[in-house]
PDB file of N, CA and C in Angstrom:
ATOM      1  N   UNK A   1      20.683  83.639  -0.651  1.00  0.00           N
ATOM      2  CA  UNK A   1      21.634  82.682  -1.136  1.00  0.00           C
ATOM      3  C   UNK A   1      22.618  82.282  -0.042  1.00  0.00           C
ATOM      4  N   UNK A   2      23.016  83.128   1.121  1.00  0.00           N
ATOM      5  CA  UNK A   2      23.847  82.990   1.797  1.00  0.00           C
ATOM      6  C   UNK A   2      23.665  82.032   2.915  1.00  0.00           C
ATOM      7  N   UNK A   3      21.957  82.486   3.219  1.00  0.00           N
ATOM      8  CA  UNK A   3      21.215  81.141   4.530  1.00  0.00           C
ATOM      9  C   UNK A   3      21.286  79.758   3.669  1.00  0.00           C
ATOM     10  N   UNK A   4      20.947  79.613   2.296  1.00  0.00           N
ATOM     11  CA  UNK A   4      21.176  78.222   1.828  1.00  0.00           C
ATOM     12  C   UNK A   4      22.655  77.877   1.771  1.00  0.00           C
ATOM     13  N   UNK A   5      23.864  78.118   1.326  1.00  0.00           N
ATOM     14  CA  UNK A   5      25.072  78.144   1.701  1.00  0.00           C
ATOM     15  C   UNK A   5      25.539  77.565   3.508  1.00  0.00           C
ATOM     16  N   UNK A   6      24.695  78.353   3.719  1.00  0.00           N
ATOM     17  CA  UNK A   6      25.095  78.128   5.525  1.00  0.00           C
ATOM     18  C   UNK A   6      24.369  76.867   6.069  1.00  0.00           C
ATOM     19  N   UNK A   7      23.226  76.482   5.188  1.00  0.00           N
ATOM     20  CA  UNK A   7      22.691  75.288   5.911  1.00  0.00           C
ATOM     21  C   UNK A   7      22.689  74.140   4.944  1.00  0.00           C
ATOM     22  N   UNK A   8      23.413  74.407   3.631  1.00  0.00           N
ATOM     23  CA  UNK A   8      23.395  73.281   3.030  1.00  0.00           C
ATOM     24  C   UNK A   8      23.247  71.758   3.547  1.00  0.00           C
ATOM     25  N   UNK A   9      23.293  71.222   4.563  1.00  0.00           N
ATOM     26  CA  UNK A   9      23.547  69.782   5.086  1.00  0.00           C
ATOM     27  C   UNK A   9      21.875  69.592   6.170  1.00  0.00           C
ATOM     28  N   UNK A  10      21.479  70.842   6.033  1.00  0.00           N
ATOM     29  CA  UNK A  10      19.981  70.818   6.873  1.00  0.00           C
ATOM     30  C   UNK A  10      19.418  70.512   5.637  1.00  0.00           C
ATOM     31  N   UNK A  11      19.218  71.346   4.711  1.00  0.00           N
ATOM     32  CA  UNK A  11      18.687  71.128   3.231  1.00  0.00           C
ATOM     33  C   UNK A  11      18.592  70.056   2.677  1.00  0.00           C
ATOM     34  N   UNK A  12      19.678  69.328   2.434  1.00  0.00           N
ATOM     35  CA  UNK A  12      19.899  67.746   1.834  1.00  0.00           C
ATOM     36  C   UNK A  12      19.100  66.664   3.189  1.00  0.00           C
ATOM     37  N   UNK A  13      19.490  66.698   4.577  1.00  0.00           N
ATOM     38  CA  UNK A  13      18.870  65.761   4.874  1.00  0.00           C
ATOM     39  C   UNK A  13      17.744  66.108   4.957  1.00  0.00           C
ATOM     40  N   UNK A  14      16.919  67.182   4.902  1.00  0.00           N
ATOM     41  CA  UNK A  14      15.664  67.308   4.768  1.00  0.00           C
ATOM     42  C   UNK A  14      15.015  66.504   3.578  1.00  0.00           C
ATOM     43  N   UNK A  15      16.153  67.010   1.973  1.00  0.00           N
ATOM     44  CA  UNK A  15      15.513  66.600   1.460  1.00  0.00           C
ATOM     45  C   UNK A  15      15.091  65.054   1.058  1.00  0.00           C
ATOM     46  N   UNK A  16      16.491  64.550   1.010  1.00  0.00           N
ATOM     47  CA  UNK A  16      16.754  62.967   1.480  1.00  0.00           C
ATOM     48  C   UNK A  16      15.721  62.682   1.848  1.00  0.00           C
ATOM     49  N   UNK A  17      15.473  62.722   3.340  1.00  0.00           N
ATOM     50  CA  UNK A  17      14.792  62.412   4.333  1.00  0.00           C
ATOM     51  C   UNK A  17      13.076  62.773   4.194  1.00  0.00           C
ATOM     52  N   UNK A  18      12.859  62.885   2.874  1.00  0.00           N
ATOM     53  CA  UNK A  18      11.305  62.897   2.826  1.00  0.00           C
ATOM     54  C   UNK A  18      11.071  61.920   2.128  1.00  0.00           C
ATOM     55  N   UNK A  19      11.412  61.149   1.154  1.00  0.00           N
ATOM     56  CA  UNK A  19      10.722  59.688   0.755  1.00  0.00           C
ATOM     57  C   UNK A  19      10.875  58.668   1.776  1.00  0.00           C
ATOM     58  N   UNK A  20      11.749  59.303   2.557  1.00  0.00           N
ATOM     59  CA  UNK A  20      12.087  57.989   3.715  1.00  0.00           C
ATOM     60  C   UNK A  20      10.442  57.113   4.644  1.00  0.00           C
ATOM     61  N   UNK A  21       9.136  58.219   4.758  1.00  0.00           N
ATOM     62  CA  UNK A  21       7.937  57.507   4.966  1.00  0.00           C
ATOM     63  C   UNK A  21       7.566  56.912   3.802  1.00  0.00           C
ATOM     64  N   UNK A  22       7.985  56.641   3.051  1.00  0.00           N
ATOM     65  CA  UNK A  22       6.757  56.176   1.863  1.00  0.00           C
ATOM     66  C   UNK A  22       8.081  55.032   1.415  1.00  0.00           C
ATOM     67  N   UNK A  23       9.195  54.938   1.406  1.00  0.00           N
ATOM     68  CA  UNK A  23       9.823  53.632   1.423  1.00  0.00           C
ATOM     69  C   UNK A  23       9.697  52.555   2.490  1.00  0.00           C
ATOM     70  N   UNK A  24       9.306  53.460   3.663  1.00  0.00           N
ATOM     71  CA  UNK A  24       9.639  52.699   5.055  1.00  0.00           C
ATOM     72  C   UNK A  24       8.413  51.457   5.194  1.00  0.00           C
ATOM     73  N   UNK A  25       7.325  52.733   4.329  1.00  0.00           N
ATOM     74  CA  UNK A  25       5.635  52.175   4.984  1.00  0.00           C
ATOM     75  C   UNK A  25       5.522  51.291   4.085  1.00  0.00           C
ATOM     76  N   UNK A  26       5.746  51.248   2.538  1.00  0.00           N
ATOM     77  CA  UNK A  26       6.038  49.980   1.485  1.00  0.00           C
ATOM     78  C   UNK A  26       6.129  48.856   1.862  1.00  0.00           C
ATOM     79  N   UNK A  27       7.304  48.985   2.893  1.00  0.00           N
ATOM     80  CA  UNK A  27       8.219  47.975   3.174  1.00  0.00           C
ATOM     81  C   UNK A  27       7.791  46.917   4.578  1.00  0.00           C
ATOM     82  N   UNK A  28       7.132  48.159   5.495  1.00  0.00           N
ATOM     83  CA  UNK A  28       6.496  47.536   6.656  1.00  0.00           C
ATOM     84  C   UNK A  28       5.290  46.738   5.730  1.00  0.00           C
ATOM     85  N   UNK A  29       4.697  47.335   5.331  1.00  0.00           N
ATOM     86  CA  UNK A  29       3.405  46.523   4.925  1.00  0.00           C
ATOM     87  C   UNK A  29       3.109  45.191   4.164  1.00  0.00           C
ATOM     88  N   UNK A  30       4.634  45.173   3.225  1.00  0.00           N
ATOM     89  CA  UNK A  30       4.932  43.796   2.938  1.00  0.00           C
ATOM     90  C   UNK A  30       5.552  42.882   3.832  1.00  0.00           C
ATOM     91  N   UNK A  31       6.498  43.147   5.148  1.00  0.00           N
ATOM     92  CA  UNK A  31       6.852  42.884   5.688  1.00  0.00           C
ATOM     93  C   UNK A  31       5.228  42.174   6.646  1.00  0.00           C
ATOM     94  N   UNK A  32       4.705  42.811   7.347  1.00  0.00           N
ATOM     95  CA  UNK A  32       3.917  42.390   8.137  1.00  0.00           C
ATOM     96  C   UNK A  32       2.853  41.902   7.680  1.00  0.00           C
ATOM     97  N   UNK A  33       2.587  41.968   6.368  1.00  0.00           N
ATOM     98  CA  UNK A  33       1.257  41.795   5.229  1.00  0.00           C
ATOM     99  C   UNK A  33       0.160  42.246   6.182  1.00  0.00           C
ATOM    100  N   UNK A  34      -0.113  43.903   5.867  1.00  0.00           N
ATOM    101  CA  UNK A  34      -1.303  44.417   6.142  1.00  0.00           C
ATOM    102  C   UNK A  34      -1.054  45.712   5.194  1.00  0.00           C
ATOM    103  N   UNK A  35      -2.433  46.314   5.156  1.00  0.00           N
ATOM    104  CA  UNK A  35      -2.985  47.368   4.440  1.00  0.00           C
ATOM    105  C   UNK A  35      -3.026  48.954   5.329  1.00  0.00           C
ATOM    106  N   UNK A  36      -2.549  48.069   6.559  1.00  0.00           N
ATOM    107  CA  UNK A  36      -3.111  49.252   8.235  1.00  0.00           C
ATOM    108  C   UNK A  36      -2.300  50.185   8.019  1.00  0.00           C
ATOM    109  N   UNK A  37      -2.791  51.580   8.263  1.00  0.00           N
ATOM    110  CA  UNK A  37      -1.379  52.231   7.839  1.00  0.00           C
ATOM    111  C   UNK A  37      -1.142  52.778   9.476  1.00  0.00           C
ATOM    112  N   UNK A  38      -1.687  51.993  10.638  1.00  0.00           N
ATOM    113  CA  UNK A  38      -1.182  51.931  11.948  1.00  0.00           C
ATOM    114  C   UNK A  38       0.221  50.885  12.320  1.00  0.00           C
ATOM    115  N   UNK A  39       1.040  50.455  11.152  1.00  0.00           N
ATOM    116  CA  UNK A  39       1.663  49.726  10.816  1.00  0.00           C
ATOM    117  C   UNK A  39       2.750  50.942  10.964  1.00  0.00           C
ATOM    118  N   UNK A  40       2.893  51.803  10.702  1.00  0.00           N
ATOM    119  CA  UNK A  40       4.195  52.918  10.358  1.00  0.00           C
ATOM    120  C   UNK A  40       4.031  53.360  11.972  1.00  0.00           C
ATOM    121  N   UNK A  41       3.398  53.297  12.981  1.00  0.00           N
ATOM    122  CA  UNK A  41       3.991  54.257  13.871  1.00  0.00           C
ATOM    123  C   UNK A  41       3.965  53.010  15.214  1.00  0.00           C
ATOM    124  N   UNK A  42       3.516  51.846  14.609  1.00  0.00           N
ATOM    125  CA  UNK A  42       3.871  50.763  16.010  1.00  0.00           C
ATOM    126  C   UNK A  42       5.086  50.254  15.805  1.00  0.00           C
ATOM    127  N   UNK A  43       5.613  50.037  16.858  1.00  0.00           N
ATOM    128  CA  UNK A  43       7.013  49.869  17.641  1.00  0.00           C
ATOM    129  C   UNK A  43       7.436  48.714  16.935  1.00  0.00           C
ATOM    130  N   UNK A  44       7.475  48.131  16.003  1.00  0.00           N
ATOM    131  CA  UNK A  44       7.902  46.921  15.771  1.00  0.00           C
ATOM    132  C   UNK A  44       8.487  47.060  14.445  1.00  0.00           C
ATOM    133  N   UNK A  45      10.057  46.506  15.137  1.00  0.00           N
ATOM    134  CA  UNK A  45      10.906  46.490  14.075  1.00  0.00           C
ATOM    135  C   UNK A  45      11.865  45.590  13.747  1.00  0.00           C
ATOM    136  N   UNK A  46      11.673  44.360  14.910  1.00  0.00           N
ATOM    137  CA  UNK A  46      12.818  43.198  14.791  1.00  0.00           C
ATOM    138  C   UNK A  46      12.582  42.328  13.055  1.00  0.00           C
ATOM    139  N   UNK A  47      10.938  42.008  12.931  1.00  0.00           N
ATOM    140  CA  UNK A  47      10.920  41.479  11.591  1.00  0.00           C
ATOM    141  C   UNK A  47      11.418  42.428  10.464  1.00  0.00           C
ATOM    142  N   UNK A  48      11.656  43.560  10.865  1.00  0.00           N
ATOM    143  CA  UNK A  48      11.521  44.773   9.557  1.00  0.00           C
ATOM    144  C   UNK A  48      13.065  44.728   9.377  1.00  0.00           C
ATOM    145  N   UNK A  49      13.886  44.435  10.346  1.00  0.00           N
ATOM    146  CA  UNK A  49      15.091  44.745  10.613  1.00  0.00           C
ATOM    147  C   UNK A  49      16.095  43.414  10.029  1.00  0.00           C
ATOM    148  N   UNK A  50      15.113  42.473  10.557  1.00  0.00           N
ATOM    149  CA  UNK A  50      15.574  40.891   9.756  1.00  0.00           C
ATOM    150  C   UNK A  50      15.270  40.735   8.150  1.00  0.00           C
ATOM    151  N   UNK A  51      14.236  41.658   7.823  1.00  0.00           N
ATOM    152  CA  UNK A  51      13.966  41.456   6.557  1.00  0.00           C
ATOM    153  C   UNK A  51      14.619  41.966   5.206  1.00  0.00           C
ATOM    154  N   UNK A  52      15.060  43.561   6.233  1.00  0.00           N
ATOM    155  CA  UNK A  52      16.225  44.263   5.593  1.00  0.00           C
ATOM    156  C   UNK A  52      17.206  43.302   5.325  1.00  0.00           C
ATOM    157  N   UNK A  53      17.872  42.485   6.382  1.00  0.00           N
ATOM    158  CA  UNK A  53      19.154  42.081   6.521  1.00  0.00           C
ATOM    159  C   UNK A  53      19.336  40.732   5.671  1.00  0.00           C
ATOM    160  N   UNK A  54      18.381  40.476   4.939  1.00  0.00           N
ATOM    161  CA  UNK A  54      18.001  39.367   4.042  1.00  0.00           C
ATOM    162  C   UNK A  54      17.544  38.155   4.865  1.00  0.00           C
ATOM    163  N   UNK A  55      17.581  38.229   6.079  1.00  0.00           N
ATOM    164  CA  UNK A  55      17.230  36.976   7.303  1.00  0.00           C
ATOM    165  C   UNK A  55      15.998  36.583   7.396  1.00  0.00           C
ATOM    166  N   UNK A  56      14.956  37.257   6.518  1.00  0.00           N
ATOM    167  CA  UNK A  56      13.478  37.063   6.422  1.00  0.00           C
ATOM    168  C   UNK A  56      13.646  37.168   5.056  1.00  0.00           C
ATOM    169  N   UNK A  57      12.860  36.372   4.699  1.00  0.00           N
ATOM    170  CA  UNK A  57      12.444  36.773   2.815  1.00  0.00           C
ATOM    171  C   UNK A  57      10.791  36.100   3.272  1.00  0.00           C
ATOM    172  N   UNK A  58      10.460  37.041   2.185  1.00  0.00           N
ATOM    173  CA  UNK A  58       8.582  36.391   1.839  1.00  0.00           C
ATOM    174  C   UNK A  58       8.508  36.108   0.316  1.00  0.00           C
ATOM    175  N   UNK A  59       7.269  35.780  -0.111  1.00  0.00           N
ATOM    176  CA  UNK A  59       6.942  35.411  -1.358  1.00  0.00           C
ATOM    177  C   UNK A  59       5.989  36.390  -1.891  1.00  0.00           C
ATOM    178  N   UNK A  60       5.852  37.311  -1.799  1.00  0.00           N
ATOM    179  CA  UNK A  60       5.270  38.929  -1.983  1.00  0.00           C
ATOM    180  C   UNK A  60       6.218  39.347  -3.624  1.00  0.00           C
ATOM    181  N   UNK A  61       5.600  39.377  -4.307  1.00  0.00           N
ATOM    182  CA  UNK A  61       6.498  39.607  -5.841  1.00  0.00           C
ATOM    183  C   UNK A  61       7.245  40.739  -5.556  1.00  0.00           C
ATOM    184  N   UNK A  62       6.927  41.925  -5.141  1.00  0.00           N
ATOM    185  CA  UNK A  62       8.084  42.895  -4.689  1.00  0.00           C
ATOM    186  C   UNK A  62       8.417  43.377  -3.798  1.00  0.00           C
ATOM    187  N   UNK A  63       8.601  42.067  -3.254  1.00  0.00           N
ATOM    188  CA  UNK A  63       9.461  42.326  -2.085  1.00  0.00           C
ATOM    189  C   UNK A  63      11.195  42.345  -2.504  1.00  0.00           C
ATOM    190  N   UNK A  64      11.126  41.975  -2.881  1.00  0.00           N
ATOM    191  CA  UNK A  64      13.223  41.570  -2.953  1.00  0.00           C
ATOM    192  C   UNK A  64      13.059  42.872  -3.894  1.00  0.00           C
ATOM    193  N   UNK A  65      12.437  43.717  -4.965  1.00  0.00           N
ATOM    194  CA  UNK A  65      12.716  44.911  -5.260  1.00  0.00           C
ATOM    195  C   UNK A  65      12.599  46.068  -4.339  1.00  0.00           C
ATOM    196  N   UNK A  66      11.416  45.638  -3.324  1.00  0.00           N
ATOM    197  CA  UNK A  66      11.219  46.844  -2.605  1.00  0.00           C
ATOM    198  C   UNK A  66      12.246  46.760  -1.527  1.00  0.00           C
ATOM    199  N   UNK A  67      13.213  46.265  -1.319  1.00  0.00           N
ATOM    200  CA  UNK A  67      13.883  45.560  -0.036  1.00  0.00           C
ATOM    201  C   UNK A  67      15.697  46.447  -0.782  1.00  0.00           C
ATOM    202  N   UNK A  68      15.441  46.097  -1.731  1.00  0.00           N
ATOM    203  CA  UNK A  68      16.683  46.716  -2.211  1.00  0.00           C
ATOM    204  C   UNK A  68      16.544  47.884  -2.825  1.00  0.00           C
ATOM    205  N   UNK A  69      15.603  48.697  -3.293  1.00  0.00           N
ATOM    206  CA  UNK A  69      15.018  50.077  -3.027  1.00  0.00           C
ATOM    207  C   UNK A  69      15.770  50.591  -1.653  1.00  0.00           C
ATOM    208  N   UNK A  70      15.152  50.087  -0.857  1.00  0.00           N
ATOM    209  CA  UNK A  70      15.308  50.608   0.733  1.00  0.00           C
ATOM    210  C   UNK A  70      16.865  50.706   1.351  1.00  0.00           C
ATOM    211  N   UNK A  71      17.419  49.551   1.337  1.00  0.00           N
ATOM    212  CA  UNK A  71      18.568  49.324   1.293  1.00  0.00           C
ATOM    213  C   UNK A  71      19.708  50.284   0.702  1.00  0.00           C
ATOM    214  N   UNK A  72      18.987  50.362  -0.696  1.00  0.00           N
ATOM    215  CA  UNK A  72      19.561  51.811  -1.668  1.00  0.00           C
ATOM    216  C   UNK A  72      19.770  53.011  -0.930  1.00  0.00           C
ATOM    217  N   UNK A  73      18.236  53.355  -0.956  1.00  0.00           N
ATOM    218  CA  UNK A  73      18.046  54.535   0.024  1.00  0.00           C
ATOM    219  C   UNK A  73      18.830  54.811   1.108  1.00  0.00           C
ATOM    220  N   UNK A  74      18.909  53.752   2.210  1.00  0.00           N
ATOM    221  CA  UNK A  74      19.255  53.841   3.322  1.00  0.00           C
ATOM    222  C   UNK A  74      20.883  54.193   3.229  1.00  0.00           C
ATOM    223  N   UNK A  75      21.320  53.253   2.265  1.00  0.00           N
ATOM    224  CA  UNK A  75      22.819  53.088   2.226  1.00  0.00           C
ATOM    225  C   UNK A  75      23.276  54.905   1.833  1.00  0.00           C
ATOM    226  N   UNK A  76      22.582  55.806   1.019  1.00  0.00           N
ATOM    227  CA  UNK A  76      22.568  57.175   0.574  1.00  0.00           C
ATOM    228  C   UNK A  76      22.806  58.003   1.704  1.00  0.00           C
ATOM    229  N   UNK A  77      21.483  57.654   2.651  1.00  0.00           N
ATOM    230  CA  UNK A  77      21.289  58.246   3.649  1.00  0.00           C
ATOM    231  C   UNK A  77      22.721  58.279   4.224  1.00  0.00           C
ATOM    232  N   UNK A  78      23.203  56.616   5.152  1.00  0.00           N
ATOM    233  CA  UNK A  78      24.189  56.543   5.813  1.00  0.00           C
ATOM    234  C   UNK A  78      25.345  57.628   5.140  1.00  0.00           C
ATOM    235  N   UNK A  79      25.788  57.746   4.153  1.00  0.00           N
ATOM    236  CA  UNK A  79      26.719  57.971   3.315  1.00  0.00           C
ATOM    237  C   UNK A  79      26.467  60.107   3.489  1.00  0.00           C
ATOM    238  N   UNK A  80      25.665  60.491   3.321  1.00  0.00           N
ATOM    239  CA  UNK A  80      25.382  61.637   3.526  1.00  0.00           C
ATOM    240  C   UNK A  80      25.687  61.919   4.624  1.00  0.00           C
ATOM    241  N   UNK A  81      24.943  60.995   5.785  1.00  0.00           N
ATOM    242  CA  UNK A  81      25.520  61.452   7.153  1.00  0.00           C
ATOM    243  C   UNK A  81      27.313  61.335   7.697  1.00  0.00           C
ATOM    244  N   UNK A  82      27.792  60.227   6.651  1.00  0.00           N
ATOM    245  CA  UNK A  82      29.267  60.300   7.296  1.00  0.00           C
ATOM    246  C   UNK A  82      30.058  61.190   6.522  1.00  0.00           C
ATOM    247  N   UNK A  83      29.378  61.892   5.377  1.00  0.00           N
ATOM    248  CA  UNK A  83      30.221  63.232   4.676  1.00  0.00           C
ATOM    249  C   UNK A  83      29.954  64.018   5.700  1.00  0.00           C
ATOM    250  N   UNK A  84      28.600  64.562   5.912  1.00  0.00           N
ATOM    251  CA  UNK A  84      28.584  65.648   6.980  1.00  0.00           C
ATOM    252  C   UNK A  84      29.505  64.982   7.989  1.00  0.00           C
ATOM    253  N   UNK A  85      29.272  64.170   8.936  1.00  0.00           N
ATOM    254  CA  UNK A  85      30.607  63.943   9.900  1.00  0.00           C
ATOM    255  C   UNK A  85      32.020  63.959   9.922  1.00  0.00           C
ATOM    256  N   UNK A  86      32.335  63.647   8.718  1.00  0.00           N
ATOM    257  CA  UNK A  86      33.553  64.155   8.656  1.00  0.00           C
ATOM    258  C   UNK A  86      33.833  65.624   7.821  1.00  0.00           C
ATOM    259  N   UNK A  87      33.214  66.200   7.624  1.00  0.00           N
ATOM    260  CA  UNK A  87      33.371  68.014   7.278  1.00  0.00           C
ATOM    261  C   UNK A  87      33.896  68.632   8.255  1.00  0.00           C
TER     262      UNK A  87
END
């Protein structure tokens, strides 16, 4: 009980931080419209990054849900990391 106590903030972003492939790869794949799942580890992120930022939209039916899914997520994430930073 005492090692979970002591690493509580390893724990959470671990756990956080595991749907984070399976929102990311959603999102690339509507983004780039492919099925490749060589899509999650190539370098390309300016469209992914514009698409987040609402500066790209497509006509993909869930996209604007899966876009604000992510967004969700992400915004959690950020928010976790600036509690731990300021502890």
């Amino acid at each position: 009980m005492q090692w979970i106590t002591d690493n509580i903030w390893l724990i959470l972003f671990f756990a956080w931080g595991m749907p984070l492939g399976i929102f990311r790869s959603r999102f690339r794949k509507m983004v780039y419209e492919t099925d490749d799942w060589t899509i999650n580890i190539k370098p390309y992120f300016v469209k992914e990054t514009k698409a987040l930022l609402g500066l790209y939209s497509m006509e993909h039916p869930d996209f604007k849900k899966a876009r604000k899914k992510y967004r969700l997520y992400l915004l959690i994430y950020t928010l976790l990391f600036v509690a731990y930073r300021m502890q």
